[in-house]
N, C-alpha and C. Protein backbone atom coordinates (compact mmCIF):
# COMPACT_ATOMS: atom_id res chain seq x y z
N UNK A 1 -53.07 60.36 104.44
CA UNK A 1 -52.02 59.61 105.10
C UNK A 1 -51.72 60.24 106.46
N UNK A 2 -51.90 59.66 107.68
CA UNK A 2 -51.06 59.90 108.68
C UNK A 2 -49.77 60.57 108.51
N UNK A 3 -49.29 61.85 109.28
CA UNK A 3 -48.75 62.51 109.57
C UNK A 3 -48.38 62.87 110.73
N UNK A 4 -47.57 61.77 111.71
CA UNK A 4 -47.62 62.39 113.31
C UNK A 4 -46.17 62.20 113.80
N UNK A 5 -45.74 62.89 113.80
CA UNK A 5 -44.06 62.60 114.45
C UNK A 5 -43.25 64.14 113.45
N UNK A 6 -41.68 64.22 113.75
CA UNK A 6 -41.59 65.03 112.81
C UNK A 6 -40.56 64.40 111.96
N UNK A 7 -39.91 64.66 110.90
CA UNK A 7 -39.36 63.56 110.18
C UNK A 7 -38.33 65.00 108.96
N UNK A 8 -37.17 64.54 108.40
CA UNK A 8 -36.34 65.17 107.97
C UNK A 8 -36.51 65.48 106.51
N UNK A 9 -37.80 65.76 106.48
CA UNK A 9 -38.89 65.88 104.72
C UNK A 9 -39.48 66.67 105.28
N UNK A 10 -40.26 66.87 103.91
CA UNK A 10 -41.58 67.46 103.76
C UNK A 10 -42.47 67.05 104.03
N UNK A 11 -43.63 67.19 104.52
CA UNK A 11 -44.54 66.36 104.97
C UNK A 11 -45.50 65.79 103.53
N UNK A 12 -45.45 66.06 102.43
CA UNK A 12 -45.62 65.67 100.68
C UNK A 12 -44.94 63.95 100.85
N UNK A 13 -43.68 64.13 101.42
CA UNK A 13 -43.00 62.95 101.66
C UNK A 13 -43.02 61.78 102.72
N UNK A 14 -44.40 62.04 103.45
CA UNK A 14 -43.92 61.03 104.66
C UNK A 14 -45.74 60.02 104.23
N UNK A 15 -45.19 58.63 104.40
CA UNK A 15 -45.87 57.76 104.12
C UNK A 15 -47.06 57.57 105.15
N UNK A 16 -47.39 56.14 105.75
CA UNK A 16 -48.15 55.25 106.40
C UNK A 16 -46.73 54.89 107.16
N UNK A 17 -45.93 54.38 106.85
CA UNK A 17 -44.69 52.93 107.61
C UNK A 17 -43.88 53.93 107.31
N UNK A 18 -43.14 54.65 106.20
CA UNK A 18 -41.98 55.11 105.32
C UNK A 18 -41.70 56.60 105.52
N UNK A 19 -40.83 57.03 105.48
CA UNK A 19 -40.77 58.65 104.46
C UNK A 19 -39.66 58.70 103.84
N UNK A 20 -39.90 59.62 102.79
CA UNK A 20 -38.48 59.86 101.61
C UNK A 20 -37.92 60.73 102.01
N UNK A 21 -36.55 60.74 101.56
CA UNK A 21 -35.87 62.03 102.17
C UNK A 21 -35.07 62.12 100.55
N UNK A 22 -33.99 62.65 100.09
CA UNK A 22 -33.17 62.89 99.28
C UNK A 22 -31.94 61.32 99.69
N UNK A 23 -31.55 61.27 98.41
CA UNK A 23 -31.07 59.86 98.83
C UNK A 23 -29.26 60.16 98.87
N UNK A 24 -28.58 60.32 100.19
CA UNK A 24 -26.82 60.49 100.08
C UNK A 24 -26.18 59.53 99.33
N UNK A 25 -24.82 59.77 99.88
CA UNK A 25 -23.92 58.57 98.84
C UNK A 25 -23.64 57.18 99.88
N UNK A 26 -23.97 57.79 101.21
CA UNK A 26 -24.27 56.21 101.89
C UNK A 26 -25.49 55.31 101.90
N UNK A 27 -26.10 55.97 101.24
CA UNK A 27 -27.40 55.46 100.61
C UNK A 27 -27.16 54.63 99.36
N UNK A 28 -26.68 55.29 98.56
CA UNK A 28 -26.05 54.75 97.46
C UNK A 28 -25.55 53.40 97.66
N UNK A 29 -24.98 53.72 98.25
CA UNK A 29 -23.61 52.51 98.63
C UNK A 29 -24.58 50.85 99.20
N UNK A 30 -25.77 51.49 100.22
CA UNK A 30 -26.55 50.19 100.30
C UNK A 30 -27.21 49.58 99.26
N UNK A 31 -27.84 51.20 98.58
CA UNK A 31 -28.39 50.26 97.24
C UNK A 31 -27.86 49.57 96.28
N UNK A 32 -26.29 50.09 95.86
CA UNK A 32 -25.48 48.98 95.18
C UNK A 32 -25.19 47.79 95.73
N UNK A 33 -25.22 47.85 97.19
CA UNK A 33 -25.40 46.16 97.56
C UNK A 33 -26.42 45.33 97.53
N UNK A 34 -27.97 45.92 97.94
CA UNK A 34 -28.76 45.52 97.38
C UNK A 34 -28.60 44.55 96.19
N UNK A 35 -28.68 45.58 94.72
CA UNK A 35 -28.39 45.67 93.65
C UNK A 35 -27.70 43.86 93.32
N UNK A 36 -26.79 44.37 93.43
CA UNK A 36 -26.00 43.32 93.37
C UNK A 36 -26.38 42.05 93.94
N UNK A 37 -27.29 42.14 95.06
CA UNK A 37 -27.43 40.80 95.93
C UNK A 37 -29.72 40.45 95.22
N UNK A 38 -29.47 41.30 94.60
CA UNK A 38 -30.78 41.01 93.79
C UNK A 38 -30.64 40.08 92.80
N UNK A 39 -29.67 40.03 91.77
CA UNK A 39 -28.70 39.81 90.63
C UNK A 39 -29.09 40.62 89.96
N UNK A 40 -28.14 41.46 89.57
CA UNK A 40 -28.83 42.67 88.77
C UNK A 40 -29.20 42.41 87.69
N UNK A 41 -29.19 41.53 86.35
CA UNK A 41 -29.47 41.25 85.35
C UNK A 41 -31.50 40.96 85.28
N UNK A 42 -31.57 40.55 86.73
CA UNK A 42 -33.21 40.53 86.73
C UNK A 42 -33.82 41.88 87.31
N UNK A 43 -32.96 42.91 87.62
CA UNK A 43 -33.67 43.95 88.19
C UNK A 43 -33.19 45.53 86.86
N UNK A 44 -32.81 45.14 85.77
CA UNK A 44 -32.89 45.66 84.41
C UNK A 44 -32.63 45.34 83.45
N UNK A 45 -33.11 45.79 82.12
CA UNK A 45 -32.50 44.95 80.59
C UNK A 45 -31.48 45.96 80.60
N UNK A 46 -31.26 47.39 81.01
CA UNK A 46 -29.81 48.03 80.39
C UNK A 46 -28.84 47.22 80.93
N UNK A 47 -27.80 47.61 80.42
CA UNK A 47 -26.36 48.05 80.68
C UNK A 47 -25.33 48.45 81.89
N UNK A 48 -24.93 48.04 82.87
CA UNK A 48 -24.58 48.91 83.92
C UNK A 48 -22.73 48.28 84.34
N UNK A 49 -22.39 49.32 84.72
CA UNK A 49 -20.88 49.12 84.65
C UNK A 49 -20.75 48.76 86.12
N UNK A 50 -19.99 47.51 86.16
CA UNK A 50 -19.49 46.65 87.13
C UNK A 50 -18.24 47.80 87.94
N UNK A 51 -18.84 48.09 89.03
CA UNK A 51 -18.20 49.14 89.94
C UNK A 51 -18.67 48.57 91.50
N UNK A 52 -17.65 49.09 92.37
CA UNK A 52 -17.19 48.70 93.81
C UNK A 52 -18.35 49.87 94.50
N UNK A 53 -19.12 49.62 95.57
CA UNK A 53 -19.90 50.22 95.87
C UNK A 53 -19.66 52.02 96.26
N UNK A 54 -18.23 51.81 96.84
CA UNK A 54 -17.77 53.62 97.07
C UNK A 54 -17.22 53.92 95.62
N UNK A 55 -17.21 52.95 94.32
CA UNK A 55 -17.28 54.29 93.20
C UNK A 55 -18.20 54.13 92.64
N UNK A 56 -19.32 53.74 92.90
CA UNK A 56 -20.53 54.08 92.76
C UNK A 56 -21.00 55.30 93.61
N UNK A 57 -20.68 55.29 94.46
CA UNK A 57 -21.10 56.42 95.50
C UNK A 57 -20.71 57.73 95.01
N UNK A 58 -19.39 57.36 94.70
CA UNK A 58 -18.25 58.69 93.99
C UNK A 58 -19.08 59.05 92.86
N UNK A 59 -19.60 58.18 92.01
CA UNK A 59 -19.99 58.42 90.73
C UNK A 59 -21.60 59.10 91.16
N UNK A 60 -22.01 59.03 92.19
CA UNK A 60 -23.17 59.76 92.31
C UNK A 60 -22.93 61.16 93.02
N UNK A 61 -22.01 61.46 94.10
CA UNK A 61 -21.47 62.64 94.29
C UNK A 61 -21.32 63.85 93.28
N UNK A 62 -20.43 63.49 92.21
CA UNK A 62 -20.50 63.92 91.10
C UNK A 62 -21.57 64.32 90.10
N UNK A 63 -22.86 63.34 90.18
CA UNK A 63 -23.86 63.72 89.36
C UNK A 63 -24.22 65.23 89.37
N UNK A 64 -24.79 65.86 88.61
CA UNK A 64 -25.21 67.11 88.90
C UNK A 64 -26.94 66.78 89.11
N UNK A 65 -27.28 67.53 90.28
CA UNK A 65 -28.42 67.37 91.02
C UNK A 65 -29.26 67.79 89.52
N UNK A 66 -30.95 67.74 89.72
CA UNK A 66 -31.49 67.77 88.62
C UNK A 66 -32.98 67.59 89.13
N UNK A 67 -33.98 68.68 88.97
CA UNK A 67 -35.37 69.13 89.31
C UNK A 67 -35.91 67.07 88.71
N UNK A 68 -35.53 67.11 87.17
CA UNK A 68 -36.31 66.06 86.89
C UNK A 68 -35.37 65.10 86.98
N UNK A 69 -34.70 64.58 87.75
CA UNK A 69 -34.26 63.12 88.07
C UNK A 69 -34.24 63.29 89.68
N UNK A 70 -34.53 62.67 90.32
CA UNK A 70 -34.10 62.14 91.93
C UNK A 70 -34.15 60.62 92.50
N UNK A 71 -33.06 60.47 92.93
CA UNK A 71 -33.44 59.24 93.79
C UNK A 71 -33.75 59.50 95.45
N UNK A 72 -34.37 59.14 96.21
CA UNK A 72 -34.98 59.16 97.48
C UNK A 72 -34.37 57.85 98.14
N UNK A 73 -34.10 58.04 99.54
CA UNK A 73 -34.25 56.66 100.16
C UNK A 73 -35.35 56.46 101.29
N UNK A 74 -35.63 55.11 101.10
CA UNK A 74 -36.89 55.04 101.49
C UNK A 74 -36.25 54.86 103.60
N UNK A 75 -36.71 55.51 103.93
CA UNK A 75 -36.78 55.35 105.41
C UNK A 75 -37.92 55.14 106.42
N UNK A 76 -37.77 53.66 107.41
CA UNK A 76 -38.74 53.26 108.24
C UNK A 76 -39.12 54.29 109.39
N UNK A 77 -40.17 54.58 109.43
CA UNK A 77 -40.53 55.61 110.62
C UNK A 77 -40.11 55.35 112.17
N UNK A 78 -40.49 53.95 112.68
CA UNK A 78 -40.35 53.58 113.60
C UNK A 78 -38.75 53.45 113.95
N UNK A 79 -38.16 53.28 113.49
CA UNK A 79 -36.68 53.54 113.66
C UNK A 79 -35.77 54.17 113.30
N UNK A 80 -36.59 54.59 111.99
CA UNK A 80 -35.67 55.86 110.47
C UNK A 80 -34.66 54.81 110.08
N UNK A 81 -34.55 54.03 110.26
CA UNK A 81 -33.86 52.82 109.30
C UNK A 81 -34.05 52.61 107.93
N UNK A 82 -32.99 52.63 106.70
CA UNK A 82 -33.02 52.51 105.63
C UNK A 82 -33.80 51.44 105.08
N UNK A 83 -34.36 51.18 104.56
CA UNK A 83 -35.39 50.04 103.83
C UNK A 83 -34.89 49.79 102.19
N UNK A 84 -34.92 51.17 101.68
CA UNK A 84 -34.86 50.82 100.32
C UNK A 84 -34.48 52.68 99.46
N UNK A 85 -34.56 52.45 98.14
CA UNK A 85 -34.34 54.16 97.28
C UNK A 85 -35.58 53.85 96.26
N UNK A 86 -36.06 55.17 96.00
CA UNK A 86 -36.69 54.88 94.69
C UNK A 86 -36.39 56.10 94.04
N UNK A 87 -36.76 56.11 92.94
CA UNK A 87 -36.34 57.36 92.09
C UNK A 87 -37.65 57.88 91.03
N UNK A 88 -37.21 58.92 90.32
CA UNK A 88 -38.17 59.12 88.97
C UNK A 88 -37.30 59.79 88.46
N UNK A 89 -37.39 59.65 87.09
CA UNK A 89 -36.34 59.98 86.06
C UNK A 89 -37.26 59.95 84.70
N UNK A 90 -36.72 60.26 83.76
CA UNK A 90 -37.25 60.38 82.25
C UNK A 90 -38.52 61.50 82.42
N UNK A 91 -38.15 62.49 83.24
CA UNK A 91 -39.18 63.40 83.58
C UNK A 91 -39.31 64.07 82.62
N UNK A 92 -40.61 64.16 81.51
CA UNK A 92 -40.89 64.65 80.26
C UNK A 92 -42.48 65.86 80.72
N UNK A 93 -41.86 67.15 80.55
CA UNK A 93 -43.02 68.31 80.83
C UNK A 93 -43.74 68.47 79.96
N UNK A 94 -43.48 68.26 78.49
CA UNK A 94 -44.47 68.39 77.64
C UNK A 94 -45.49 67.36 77.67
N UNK A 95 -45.03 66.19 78.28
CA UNK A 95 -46.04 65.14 78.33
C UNK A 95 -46.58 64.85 79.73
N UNK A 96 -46.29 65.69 80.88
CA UNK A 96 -46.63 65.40 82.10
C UNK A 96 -46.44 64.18 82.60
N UNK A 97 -45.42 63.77 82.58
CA UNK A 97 -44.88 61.94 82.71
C UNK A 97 -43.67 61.87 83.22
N UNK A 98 -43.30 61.11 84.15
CA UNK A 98 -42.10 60.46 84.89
C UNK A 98 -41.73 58.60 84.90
N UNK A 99 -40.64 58.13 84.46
CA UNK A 99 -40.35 56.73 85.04
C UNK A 99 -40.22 56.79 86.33
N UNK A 100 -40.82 55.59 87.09
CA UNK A 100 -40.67 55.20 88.20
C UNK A 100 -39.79 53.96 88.62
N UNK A 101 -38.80 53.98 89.85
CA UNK A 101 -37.79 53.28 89.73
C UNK A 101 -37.47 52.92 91.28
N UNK A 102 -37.42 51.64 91.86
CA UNK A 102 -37.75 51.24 92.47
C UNK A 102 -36.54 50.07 93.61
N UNK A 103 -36.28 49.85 94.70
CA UNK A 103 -35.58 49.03 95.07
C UNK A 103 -35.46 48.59 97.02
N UNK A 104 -35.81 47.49 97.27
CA UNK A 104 -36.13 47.08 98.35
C UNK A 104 -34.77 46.36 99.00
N UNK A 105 -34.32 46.69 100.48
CA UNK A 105 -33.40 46.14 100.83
C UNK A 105 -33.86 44.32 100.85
N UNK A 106 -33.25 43.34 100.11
CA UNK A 106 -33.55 42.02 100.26
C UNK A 106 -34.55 41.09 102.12
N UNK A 107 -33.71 41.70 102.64
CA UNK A 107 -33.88 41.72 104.12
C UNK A 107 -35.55 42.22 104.37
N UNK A 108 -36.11 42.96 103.58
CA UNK A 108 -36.81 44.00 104.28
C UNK A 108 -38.09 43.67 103.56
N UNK A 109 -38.28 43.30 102.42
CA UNK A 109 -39.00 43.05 100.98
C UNK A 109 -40.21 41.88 101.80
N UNK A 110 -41.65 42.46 101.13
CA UNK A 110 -42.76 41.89 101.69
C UNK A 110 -43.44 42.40 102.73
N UNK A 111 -42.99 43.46 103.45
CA UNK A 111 -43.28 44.65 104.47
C UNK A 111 -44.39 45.93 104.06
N UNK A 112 -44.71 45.79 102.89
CA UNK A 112 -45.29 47.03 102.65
C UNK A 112 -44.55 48.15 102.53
N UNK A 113 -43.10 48.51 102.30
CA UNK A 113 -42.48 49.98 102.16
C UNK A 113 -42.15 50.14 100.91
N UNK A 114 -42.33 49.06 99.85
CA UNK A 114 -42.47 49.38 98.19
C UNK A 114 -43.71 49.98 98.13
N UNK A 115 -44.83 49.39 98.71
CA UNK A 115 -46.26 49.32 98.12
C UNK A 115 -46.55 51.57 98.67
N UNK A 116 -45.77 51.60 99.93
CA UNK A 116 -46.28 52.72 101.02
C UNK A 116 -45.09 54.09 100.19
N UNK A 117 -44.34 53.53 99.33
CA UNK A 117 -43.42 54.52 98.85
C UNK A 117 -43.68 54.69 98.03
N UNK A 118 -43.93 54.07 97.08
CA UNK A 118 -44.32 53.88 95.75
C UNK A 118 -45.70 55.05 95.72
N UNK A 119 -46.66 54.90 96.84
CA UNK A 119 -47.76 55.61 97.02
C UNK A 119 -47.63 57.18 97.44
N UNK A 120 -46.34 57.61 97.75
CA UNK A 120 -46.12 58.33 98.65
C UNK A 120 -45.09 59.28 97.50
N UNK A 121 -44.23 58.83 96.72
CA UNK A 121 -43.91 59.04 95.68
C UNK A 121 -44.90 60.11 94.72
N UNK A 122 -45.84 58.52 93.93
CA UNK A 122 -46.53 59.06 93.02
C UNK A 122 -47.54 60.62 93.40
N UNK A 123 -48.16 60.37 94.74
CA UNK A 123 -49.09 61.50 95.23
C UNK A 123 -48.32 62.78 95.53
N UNK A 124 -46.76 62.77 96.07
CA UNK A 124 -46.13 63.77 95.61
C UNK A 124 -45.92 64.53 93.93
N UNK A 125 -45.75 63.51 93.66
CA UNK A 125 -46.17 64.24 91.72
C UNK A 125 -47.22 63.95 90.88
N UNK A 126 -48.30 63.68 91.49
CA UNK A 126 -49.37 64.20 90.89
C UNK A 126 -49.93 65.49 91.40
N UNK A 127 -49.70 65.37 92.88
CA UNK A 127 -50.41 66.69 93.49
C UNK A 127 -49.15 68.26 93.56
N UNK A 128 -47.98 67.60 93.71
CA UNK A 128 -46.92 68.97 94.04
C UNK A 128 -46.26 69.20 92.43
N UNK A 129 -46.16 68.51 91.57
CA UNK A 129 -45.26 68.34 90.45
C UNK A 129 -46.22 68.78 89.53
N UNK A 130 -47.25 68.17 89.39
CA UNK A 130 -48.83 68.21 88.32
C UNK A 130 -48.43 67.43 86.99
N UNK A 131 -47.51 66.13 87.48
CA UNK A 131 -47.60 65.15 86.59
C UNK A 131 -49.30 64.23 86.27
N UNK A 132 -49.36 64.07 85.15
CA UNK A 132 -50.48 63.57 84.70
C UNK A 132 -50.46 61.83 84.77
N UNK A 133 -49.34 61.32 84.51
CA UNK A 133 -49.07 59.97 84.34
C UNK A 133 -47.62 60.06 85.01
N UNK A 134 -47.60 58.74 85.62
CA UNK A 134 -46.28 57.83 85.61
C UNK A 134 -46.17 56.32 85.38
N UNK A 135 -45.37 56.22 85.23
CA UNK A 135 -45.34 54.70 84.59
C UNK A 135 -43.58 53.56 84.81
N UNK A 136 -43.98 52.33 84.62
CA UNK A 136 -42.72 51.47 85.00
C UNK A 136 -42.56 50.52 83.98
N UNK A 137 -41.23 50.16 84.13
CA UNK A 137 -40.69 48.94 83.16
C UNK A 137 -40.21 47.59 83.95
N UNK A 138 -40.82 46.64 83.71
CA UNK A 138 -40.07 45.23 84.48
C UNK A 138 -40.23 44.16 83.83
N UNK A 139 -39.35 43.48 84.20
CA UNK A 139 -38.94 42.19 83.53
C UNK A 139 -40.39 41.59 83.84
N UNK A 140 -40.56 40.65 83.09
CA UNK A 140 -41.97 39.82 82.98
C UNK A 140 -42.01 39.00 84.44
N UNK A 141 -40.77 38.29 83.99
CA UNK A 141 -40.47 37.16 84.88
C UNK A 141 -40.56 37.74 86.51
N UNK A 142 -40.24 39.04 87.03
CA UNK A 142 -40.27 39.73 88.18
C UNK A 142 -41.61 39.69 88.75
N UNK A 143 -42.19 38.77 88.95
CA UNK A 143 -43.49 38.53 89.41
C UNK A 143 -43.76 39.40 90.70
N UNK A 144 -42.85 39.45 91.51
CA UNK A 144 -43.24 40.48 92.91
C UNK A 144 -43.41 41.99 92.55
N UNK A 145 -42.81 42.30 91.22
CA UNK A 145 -43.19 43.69 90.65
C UNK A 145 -44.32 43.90 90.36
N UNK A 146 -44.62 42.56 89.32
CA UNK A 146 -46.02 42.65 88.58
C UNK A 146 -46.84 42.96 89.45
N UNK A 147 -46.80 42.19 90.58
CA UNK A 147 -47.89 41.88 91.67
C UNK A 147 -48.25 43.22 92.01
N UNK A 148 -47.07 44.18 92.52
CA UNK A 148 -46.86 45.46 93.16
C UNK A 148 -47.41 46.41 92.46
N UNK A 149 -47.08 46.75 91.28
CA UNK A 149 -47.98 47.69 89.72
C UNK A 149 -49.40 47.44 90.21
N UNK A 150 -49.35 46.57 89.97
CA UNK A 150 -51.11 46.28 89.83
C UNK A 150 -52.07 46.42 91.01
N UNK A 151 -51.12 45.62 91.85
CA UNK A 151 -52.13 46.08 93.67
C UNK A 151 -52.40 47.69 93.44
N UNK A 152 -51.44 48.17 93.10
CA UNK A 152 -51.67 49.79 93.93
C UNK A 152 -52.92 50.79 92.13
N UNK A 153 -52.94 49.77 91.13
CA UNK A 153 -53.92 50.23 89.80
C UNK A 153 -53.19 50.68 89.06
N UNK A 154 -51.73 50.35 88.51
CA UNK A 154 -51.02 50.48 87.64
C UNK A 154 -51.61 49.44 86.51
N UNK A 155 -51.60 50.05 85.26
CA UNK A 155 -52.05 49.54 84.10
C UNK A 155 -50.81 48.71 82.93
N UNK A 156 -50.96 47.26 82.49
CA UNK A 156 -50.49 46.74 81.51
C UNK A 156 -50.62 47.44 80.26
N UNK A 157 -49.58 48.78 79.92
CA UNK A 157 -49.80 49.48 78.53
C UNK A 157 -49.23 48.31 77.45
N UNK A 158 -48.09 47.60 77.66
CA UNK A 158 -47.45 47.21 76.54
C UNK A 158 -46.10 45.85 76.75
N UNK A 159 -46.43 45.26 75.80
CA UNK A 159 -45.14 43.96 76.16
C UNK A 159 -43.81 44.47 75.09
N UNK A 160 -42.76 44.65 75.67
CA UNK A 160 -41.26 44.85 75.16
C UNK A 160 -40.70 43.25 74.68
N UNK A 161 -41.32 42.63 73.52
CA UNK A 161 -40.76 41.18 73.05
C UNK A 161 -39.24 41.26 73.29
N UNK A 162 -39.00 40.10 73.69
CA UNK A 162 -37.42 40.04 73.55
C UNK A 162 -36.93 40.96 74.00
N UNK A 163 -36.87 41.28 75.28
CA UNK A 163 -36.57 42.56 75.56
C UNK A 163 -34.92 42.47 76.62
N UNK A 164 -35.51 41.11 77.31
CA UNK A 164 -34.80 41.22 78.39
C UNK A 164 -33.82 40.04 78.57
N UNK A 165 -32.86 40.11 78.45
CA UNK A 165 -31.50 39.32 78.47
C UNK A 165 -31.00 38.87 79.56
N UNK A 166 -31.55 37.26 79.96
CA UNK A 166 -30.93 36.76 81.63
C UNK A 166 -30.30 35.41 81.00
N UNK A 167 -29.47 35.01 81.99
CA UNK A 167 -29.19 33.73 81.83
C UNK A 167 -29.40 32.81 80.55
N UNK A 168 -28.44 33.43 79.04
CA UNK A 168 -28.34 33.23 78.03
C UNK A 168 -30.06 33.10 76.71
N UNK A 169 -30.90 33.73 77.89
CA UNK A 169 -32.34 33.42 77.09
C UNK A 169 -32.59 35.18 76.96
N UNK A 170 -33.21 35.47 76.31
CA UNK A 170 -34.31 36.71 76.00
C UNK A 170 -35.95 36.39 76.42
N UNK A 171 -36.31 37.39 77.15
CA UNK A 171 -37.93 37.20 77.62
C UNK A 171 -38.11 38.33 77.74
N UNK A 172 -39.63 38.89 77.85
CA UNK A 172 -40.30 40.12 77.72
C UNK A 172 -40.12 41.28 79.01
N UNK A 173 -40.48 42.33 78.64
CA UNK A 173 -40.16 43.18 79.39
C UNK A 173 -41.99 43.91 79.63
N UNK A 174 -42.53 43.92 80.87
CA UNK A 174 -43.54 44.75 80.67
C UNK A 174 -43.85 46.57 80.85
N UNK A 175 -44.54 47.31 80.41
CA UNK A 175 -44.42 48.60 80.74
C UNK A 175 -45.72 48.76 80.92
N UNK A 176 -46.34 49.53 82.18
CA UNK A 176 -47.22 49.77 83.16
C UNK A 176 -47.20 51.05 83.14
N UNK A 177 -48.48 51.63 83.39
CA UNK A 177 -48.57 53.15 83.80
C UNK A 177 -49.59 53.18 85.04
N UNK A 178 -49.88 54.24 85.39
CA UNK A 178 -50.91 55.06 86.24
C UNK A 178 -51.22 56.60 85.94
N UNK A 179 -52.45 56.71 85.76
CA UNK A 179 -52.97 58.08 85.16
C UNK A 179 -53.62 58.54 86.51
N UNK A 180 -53.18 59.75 86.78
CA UNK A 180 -53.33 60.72 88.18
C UNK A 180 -54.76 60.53 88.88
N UNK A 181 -55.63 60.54 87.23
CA UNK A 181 -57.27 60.48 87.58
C UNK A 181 -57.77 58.90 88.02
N UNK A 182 -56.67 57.69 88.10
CA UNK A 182 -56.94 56.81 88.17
C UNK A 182 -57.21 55.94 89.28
N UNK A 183 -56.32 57.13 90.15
CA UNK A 183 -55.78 56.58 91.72
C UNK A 183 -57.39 56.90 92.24
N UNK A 184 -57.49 55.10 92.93
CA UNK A 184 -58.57 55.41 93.75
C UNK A 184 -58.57 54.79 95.60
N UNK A 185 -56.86 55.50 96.12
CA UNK A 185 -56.54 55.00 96.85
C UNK A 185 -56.20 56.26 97.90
């Protein structure tokens, strides 16, 4: 990957279009609008408590930082303009495995900075972390996800029946991986 400018990361972190940095609480605060302007019920099957974007922010201030959880925000090179956050979480060492977690400013989506983060992400923890696998969960129906998994050689492990609760119906949930040795990008 191109590397030419200097940028407020690591250079592990800087994309093609993008680079990650650690994600603040004004970061936060866009992605709960995002969030919200996605409808959140199609962008997860959990649970999430209906909160105002600065106590969401508050509520991430508070988190205690954590080697295996981070969220990142995704930032455009050409301007360092916010685009989007992604994260990894469910970071399991005995199994060399992370969830991958994902979110595009509405505005911004179809640009290539899912596809260039997502890439930029994973090659940070396969090569700096020495994760073996990572892998994702999405609603079936999220067709621009599906699309996204798969462009970059993410694998269909498994269908979650009845998984996912929208607009008074239940529909499937899919879960995708990528194995380190797989990437041929």
């Amino acid at each position: 990957m191109p590397r030419t400018g200097t940028y407020p990361t690591q250079p592990s972190l800087v994309g093609r279009k993008i680079y990650l940095r650690p994600a603040t609480p004004d970061d936060i605060i866009s992605h709960h609008t995002w969030f919200v302007q996605s409808e959140p019920q199609t962008q997860t099957c959990r649970a999430f408590p209906f909160r105002s974007a600065s106590e969401t922010a508050e509520a991430y201030k508070k988190k205690e930082k954590d080697a295996f959880e981070q969220r990142f925000a995704i930032v455009r090179k050409n301007d360092k303009m916010l685009v989007g956050t992604i994260s990894f979480f469910d970071y399991n060492n005995l199994n060399r495995s992370a969830e991958l977690g994902l979110l595009i400013d509405p505005d911004e989506r179809k640009n290539g900075f899912a596809k260039d983060a997502l890439k930029t992400l994973i090659n940070y923890l396969f090569r700096h972390r020495d994760l073996y696998k990572v892998y994702a969960q999405t609603w079936a129906e999220n067709t621009g996800s599906v699309k996204l998994l798969e462009s970059i050689g993410f694998n269909r492990d498994g269908v979650l029946r009845n998984h996912h609760f929208y607009d008074g119906e239940f529909s499937a949930d899919y879960i995708y991986s990528l194995l380190r040795a797989e990437i041929d990008w």
